[in-house]
N, C-alpha and C. Protein backbone atom coordinates (compact mmCIF):
# COMPACT_ATOMS: atom_id res chain seq x y z
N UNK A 1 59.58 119.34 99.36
CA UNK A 1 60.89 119.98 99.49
C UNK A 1 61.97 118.89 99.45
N UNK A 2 63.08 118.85 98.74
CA UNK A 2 63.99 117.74 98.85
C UNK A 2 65.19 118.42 99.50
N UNK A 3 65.52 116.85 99.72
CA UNK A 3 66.49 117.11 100.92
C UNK A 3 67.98 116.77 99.87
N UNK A 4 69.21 117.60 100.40
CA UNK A 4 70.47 117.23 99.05
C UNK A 4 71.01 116.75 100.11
N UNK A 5 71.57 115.71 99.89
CA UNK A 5 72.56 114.49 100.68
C UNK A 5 74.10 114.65 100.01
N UNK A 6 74.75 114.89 101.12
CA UNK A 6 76.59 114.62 100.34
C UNK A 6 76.76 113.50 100.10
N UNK A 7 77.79 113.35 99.32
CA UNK A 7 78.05 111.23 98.93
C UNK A 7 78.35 111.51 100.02
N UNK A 8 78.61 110.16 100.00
CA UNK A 8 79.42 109.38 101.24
C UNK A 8 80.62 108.85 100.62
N UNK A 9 82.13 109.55 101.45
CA UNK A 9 82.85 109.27 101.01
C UNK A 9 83.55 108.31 100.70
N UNK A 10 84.27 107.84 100.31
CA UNK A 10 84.88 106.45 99.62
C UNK A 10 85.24 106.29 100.34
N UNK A 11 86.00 104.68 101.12
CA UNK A 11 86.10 104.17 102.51
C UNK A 11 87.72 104.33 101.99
N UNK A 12 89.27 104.39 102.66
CA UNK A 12 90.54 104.43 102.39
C UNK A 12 90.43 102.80 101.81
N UNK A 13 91.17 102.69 101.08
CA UNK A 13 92.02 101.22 100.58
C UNK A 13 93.33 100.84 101.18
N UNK A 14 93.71 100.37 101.80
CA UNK A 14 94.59 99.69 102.53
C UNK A 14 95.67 98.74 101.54
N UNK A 15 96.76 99.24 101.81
CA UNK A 15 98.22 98.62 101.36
C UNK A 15 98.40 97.30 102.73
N UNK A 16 99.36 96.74 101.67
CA UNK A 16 99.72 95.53 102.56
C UNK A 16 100.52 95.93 103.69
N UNK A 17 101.33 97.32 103.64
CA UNK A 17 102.09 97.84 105.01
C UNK A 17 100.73 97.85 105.91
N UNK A 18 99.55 98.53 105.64
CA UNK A 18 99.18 99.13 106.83
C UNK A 18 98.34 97.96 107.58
N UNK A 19 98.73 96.98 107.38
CA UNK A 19 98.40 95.89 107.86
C UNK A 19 99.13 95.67 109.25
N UNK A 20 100.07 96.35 109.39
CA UNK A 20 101.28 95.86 110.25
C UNK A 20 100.97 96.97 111.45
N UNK A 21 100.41 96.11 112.91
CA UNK A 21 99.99 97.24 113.87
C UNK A 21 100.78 98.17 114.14
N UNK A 22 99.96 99.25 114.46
CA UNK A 22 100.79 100.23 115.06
C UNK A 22 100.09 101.18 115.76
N UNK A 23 99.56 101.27 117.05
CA UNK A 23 98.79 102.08 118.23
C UNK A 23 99.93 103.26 118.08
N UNK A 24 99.02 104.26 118.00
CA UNK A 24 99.47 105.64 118.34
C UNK A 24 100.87 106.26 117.54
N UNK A 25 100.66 107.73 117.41
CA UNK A 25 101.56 108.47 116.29
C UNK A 25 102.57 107.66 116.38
N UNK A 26 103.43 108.03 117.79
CA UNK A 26 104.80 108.07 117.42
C UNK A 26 105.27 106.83 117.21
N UNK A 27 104.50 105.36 117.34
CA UNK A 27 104.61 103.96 117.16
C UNK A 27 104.64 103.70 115.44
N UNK A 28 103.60 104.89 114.93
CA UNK A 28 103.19 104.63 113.33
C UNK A 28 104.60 105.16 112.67
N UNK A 29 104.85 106.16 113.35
CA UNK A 29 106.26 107.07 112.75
C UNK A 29 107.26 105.96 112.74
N UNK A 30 106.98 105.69 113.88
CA UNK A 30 108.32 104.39 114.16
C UNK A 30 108.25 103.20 113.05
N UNK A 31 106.92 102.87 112.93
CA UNK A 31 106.81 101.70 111.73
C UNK A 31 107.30 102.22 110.36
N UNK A 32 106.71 103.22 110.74
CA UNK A 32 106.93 103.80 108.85
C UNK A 32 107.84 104.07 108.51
N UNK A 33 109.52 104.77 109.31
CA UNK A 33 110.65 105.01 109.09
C UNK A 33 111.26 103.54 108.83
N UNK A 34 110.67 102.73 110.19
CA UNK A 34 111.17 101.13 109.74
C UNK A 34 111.01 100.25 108.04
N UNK A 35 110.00 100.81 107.95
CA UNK A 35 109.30 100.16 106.40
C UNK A 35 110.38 101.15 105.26
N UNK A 36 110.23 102.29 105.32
CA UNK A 36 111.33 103.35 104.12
C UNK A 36 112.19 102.61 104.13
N UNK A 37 112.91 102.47 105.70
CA UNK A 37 114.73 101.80 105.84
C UNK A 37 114.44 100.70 105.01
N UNK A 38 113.76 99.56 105.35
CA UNK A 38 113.37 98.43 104.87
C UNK A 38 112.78 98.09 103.38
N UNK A 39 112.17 99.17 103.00
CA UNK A 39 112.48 99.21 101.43
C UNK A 39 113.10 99.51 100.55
N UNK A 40 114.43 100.51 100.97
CA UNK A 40 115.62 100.91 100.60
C UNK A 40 116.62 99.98 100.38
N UNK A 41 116.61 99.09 101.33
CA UNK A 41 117.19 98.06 101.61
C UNK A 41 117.41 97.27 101.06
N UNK A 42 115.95 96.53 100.78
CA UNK A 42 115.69 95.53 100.06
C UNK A 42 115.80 95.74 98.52
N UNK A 43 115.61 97.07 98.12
CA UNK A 43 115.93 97.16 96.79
C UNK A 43 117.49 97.20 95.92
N UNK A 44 118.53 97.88 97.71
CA UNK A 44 120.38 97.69 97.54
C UNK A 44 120.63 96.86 97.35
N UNK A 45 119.79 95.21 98.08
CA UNK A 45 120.04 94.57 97.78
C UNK A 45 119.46 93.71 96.43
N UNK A 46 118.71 93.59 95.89
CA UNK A 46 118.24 93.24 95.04
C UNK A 46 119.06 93.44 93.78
N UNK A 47 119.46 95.20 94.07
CA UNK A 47 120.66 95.49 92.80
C UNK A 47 121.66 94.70 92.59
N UNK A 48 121.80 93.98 93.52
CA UNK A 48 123.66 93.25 93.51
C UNK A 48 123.48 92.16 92.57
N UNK A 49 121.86 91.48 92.55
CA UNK A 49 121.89 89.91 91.52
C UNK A 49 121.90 90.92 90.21
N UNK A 50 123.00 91.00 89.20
CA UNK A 50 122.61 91.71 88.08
C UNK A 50 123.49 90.68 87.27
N UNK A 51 123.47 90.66 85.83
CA UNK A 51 123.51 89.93 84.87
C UNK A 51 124.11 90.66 83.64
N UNK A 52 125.24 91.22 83.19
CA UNK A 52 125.16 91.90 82.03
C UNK A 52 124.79 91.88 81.08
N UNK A 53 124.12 92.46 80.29
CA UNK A 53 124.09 92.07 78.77
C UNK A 53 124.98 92.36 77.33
N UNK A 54 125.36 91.98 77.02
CA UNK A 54 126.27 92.28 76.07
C UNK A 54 125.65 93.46 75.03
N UNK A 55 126.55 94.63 74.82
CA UNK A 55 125.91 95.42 73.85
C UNK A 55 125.25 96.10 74.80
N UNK A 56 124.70 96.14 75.72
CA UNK A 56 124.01 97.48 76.21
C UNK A 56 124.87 97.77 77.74
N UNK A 57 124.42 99.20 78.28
CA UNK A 57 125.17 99.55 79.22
C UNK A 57 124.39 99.05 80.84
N UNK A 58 123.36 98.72 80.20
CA UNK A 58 122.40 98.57 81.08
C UNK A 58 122.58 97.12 81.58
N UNK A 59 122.54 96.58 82.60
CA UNK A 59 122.78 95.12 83.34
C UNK A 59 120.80 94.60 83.59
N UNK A 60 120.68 93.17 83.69
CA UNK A 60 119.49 92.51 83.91
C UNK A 60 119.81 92.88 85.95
N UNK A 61 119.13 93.46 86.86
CA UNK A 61 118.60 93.44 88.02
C UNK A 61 117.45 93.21 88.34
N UNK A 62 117.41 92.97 89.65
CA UNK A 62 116.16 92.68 90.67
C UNK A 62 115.63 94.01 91.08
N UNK A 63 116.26 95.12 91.39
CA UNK A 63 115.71 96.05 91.56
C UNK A 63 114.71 96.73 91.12
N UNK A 64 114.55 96.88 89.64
CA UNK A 64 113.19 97.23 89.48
C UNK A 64 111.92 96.60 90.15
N UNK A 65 112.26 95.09 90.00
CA UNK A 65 111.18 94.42 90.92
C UNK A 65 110.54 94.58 92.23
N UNK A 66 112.26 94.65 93.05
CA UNK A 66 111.88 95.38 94.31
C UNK A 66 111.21 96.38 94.26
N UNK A 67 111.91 97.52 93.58
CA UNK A 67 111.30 98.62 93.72
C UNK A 67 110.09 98.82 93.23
N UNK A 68 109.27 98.01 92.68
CA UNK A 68 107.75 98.32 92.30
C UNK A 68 106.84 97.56 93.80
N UNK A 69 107.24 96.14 93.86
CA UNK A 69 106.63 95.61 95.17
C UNK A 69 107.29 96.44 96.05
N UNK A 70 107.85 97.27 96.56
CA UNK A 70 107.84 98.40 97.72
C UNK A 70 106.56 98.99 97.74
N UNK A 71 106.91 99.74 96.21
CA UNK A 71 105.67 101.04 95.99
C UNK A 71 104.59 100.21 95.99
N UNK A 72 104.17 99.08 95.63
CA UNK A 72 102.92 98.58 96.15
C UNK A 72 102.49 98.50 97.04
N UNK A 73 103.57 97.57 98.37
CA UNK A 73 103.06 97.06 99.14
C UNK A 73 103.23 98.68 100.32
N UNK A 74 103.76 99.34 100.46
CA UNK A 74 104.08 100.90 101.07
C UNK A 74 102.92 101.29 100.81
N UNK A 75 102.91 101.42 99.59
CA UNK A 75 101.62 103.06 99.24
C UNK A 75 102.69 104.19 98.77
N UNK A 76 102.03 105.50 98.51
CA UNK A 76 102.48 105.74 97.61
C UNK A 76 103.38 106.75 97.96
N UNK A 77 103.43 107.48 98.91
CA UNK A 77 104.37 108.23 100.19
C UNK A 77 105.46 107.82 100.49
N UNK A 78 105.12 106.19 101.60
CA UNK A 78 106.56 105.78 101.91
C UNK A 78 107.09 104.82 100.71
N UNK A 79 106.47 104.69 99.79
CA UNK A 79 107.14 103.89 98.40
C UNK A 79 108.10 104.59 98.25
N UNK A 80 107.61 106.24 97.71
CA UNK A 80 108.73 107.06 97.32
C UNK A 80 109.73 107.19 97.85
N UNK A 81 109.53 107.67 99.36
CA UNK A 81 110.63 107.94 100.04
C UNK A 81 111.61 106.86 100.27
N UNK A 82 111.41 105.37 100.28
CA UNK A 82 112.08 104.82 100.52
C UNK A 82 112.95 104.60 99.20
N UNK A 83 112.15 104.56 97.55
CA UNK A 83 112.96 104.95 96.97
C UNK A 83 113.90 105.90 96.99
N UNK A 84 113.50 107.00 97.35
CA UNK A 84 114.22 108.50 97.57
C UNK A 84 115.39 108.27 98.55
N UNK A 85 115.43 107.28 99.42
CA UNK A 85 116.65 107.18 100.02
C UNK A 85 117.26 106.30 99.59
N UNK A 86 116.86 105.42 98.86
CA UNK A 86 117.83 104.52 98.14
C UNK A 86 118.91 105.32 97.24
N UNK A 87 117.83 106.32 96.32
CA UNK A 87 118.61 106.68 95.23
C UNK A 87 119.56 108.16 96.17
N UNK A 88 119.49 108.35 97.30
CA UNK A 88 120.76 109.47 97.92
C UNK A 88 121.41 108.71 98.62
N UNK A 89 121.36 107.80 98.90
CA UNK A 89 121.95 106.89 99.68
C UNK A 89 123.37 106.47 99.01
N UNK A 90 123.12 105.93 97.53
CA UNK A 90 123.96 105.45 96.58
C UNK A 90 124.07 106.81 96.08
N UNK A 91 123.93 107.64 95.89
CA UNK A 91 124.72 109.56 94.93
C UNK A 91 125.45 109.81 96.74
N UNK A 92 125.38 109.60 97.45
CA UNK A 92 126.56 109.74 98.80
C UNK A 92 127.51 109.15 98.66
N UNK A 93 127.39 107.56 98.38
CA UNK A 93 128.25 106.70 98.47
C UNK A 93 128.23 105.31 98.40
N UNK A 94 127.12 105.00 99.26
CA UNK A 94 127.07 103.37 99.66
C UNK A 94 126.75 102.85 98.19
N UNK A 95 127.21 101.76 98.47
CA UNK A 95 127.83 100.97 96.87
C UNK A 95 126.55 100.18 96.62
N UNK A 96 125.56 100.60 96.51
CA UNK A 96 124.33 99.56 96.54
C UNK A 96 123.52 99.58 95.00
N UNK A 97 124.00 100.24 94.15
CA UNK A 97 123.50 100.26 93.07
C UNK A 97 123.70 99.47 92.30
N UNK A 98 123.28 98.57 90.86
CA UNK A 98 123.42 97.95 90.23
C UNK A 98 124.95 97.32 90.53
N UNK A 99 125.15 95.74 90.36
CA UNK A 99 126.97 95.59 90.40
C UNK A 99 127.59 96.68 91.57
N UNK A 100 127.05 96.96 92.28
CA UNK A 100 127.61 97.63 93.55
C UNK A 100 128.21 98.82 93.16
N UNK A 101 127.34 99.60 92.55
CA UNK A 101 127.91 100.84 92.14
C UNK A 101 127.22 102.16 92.84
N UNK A 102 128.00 103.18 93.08
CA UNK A 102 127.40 103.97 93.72
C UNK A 102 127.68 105.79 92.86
N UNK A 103 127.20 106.46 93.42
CA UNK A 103 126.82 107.84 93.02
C UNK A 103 126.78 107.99 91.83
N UNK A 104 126.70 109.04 90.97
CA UNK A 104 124.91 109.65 90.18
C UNK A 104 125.61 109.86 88.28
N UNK A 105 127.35 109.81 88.54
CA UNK A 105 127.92 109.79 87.23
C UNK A 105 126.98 108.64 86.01
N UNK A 106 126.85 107.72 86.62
CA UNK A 106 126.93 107.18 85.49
C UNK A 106 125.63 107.02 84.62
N UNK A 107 126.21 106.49 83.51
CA UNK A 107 124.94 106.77 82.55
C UNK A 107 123.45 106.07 82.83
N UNK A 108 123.63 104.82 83.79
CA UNK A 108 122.25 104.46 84.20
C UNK A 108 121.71 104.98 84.99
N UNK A 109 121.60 106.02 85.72
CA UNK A 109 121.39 106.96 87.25
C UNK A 109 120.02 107.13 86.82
N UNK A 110 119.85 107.22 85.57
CA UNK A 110 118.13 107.81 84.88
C UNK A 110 117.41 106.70 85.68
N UNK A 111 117.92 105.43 85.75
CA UNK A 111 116.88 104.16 85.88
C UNK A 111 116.46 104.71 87.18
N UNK A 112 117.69 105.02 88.04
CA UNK A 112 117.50 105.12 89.20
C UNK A 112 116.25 106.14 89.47
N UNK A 113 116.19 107.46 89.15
CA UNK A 113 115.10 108.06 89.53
C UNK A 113 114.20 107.74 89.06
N UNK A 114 114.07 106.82 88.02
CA UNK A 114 112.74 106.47 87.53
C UNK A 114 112.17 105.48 88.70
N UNK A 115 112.92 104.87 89.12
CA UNK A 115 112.71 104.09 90.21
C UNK A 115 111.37 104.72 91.51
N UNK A 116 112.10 105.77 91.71
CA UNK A 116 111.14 106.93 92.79
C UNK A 116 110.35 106.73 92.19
N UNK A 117 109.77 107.85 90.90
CA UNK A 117 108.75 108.37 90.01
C UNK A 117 107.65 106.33 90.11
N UNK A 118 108.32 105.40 89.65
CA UNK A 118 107.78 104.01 89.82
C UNK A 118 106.86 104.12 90.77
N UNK A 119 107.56 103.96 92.00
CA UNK A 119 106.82 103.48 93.50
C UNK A 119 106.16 104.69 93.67
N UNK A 120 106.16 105.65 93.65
CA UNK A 120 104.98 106.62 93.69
C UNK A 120 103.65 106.61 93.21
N UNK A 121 103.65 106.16 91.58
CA UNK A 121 102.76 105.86 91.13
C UNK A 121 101.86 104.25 91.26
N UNK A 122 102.81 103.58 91.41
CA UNK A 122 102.64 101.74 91.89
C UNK A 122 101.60 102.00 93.00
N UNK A 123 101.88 102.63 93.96
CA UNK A 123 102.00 102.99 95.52
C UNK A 123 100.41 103.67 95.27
N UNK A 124 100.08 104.40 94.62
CA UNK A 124 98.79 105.48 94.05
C UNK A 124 97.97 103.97 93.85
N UNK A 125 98.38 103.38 92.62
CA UNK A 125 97.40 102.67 92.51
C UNK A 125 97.19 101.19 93.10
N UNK A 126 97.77 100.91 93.77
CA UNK A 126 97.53 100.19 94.97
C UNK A 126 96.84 100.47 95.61
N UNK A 127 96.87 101.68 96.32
CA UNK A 127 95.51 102.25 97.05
C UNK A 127 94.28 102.65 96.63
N UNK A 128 94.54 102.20 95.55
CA UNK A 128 92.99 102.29 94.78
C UNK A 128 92.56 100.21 94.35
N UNK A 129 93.04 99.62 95.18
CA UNK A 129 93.12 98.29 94.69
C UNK A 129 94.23 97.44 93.95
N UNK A 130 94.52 98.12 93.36
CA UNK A 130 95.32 97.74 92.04
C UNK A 130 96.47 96.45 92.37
N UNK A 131 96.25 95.94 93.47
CA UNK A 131 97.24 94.98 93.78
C UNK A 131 95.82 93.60 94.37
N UNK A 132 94.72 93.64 93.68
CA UNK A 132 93.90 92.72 94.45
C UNK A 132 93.35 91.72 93.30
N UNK A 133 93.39 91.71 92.28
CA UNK A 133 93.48 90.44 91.33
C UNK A 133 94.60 90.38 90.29
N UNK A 134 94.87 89.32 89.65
CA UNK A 134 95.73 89.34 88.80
C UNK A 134 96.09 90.57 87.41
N UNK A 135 94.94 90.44 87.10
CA UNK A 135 94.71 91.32 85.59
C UNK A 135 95.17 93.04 86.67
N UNK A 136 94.66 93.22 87.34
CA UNK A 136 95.01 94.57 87.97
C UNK A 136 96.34 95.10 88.01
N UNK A 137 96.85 93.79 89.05
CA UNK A 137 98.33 93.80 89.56
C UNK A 137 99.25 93.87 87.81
N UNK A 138 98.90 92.92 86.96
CA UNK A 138 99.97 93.05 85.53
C UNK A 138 99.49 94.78 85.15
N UNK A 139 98.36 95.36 85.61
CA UNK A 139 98.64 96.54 84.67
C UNK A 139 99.32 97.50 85.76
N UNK A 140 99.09 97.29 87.18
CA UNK A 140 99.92 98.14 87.77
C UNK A 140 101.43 97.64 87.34
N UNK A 141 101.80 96.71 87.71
CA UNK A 141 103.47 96.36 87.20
C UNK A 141 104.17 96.94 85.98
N UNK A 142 103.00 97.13 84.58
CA UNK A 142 103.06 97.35 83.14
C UNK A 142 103.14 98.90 83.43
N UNK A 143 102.37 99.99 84.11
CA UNK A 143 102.77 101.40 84.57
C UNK A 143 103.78 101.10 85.12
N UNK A 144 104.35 101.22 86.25
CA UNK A 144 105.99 101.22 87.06
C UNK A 144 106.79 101.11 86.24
N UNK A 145 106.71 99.86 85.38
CA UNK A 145 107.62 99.99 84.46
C UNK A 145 107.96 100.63 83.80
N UNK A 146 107.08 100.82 82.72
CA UNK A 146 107.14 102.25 81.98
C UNK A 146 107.65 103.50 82.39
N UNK A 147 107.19 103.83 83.51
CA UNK A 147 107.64 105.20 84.79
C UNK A 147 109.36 105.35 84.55
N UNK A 148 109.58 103.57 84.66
CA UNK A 148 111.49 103.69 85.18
C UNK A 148 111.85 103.82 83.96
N UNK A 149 111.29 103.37 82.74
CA UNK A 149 112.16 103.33 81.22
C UNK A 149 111.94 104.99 80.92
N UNK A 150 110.74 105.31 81.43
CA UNK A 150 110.37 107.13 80.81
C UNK A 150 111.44 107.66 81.09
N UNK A 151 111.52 107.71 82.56
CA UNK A 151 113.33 108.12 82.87
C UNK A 151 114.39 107.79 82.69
N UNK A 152 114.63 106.45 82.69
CA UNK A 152 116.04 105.87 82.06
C UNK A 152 116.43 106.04 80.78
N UNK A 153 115.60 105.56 79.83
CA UNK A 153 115.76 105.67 78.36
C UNK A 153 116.58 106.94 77.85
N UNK A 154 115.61 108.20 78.03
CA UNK A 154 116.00 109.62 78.12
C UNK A 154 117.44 109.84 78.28
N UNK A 155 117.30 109.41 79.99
CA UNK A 155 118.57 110.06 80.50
C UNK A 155 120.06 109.29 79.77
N UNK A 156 119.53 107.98 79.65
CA UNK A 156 120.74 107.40 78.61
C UNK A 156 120.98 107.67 78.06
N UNK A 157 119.45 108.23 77.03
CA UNK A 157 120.39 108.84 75.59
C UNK A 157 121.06 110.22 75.38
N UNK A 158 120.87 111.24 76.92
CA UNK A 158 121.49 112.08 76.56
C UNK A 158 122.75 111.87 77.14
N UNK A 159 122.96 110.65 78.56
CA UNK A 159 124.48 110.71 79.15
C UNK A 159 125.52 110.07 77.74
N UNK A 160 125.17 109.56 76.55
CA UNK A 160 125.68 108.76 75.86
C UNK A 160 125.76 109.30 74.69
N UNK A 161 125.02 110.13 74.40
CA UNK A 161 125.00 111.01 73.21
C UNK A 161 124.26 110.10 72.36
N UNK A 162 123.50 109.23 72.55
CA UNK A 162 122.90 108.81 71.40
C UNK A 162 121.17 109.10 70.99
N UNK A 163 120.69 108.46 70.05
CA UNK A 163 119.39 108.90 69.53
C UNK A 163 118.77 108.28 70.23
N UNK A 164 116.74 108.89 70.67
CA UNK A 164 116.05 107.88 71.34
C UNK A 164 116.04 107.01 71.01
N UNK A 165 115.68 106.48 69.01
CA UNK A 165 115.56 105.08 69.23
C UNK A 165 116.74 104.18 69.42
N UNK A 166 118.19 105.16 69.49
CA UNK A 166 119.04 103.71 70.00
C UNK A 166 119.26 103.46 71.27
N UNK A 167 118.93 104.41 72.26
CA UNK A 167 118.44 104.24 73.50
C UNK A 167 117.57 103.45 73.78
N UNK A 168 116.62 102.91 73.12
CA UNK A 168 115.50 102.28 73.66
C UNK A 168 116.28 100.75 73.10
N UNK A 169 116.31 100.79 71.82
CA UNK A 169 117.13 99.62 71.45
C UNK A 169 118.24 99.00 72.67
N UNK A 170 119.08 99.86 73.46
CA UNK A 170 119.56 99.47 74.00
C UNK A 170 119.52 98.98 75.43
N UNK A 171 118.52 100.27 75.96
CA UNK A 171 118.33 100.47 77.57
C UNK A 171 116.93 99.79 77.77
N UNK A 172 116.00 99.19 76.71
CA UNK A 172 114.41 98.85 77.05
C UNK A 172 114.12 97.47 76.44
N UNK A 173 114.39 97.64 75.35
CA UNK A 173 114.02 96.34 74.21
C UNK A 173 114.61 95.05 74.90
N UNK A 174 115.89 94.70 75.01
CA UNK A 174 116.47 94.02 75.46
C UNK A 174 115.59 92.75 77.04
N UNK A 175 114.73 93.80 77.28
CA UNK A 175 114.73 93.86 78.68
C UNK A 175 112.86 93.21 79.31
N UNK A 176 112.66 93.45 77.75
CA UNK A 176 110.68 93.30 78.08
C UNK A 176 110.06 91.73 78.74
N UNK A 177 110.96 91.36 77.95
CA UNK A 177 110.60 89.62 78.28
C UNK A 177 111.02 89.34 79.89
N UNK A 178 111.72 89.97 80.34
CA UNK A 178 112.17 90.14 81.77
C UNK A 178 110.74 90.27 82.56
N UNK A 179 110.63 91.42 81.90
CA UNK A 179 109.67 92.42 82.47
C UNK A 179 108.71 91.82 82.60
N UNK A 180 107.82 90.97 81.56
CA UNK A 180 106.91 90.01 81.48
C UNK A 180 106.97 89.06 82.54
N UNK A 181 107.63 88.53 82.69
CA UNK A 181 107.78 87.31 83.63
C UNK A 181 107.60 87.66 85.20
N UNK A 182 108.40 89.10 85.64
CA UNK A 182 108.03 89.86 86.68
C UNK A 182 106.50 90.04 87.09
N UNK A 183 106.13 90.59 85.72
CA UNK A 183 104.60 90.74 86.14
C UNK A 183 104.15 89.70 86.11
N UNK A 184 103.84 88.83 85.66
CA UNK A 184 103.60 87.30 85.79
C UNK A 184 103.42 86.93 87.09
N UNK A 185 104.67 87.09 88.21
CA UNK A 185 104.99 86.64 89.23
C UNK A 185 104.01 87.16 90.21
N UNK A 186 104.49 88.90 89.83
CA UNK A 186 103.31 89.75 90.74
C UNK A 186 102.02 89.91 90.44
N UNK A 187 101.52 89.38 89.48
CA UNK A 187 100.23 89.10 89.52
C UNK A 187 99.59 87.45 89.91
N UNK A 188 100.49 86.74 90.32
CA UNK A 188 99.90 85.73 91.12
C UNK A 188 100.33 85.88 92.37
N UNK A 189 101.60 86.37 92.96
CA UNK A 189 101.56 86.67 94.63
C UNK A 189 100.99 87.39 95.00
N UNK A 190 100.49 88.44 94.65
CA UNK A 190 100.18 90.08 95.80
C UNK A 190 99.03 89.09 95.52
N UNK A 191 97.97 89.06 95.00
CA UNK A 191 96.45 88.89 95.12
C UNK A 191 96.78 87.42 96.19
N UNK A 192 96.91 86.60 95.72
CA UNK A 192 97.57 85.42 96.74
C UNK A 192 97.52 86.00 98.46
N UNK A 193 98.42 86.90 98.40
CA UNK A 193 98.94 86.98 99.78
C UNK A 193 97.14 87.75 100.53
N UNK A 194 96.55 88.80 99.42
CA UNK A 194 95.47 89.14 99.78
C UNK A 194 94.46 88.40 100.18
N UNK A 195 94.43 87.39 99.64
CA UNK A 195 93.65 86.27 99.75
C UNK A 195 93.58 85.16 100.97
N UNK A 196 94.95 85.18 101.24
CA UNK A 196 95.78 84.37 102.53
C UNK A 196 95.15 84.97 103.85
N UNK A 197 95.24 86.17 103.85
CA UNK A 197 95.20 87.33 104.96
C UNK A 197 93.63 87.60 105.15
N UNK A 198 92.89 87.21 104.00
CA UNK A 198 91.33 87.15 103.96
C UNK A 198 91.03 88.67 103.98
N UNK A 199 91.97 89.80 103.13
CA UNK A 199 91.47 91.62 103.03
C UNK A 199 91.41 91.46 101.62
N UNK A 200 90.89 90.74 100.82
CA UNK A 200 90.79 91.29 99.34
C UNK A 200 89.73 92.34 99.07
N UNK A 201 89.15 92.63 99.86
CA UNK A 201 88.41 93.71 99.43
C UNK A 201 88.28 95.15 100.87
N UNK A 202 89.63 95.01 101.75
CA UNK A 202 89.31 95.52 102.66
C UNK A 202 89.59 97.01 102.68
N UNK A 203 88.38 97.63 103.15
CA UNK A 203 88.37 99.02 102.83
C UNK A 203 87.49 99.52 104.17
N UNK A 204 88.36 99.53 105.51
CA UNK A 204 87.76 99.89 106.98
C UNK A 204 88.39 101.11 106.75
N UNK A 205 88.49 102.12 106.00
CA UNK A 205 88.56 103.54 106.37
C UNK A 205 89.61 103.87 107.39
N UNK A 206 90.41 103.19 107.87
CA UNK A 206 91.54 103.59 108.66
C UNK A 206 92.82 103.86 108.18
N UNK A 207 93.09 103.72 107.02
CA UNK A 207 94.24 103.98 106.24
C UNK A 207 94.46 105.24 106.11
N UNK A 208 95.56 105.81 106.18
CA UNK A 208 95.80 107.14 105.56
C UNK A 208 96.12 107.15 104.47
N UNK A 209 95.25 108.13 103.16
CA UNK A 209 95.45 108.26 101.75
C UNK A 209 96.48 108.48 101.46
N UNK A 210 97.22 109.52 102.03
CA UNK A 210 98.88 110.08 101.97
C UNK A 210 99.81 109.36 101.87
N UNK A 211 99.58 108.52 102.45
CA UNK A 211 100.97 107.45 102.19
C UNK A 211 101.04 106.59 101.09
């Protein structure tokens, strides 16, 4: 007679937040609102180093950067949300968007929600590893990216009236070699820092998937 055995379920994967103690709910709540604020933050600010480029509407920022190492190092819950308050934060008012610009008129606002849609998905596959060797981390960075241009591109070309491909010409192309070098970066720190901390492969089942 055989006996049917359930798998055994996959152990949680652990983000670099949930590294950061926290005994009991309302302490975790407390961390985790701290970490949203704190990745919101860090991405307002990040917007301010921007660079124009001539010919496009779109400026060179740090923010995308931020905003993907959020959604990494968060997971894929408070990635979002902390995007998610970045991007109502700046459609309220606070001047934290690119060149210190704030609410939802203008024609780059697409980047902005692509931003969310980013760290959501960054944040997903992080918790599946995706931030624990190099080659991993460039293809998570190479998705996020993509995520923010899916939305930006678009939304440019319809706030502007122009065609996709001169949208992309303008709002993407410009911009790859950037992009390259980013991932570059983040694929030698995050595994680095994993490595430092001695969790490159840590998977103690205490993580919550949700986030």
């Amino acid at each position: 007679m055989s006996t049917i055995t359930s798998p055994t379920p996959r152990p949680a994967v652990r983000v670099l937040a949930d590294l950061l103690p926290a005994e009991g709910a309302a302490r975790t709540r407390t961390r985790d609102a701290a970490l949203v604020l704190g990745g919101a933050a860090l991405t307002g600010i990040a917007a301010q180093f921007a660079v124009p480029v001539p010919g496009s509407p779109v400026p060179v920022t740090g923010q995308t950067f931020a905003a993907l190492l959020v959604g990494i190092a968060l997971g894929a819950r408070r990635g979002a949300l902390a995007l998610a308050v970045y991007a109502g934060a700046g459609v309220c008012g606070i001047p934290w968007f690119a060149e210190g610009t704030s609410g939802a008129a203008m024609a780059t606002f697409g980047y902005v929600l692509g931003l969310v849609l980013a760290a959501a998905v960054v944040g997903g596959l992080a918790r599946r590893g995706g931030d624990r060797s190099p080659l991993r981390t460039a293809g998570v960075m190479a998705v996020g990216t993509f995520c923010v241009y899916a939305v930006g591109v678009p939304y440019l070309a319809l706030s502007l009236h122009l065609s996709l491909d001169r949208a992309v010409t303008l709002g993407a192309a410009p911009y790859l070699v950037g992009d390259a070098l980013k991932a570059a970066l983040a694929m030698g720190a995050l595994p680095a820092v994993w490595r430092v901390l001695g969790n490159s492969r840590t998977d103690d089942g205490q993580a919550d998937l949700s986030r």
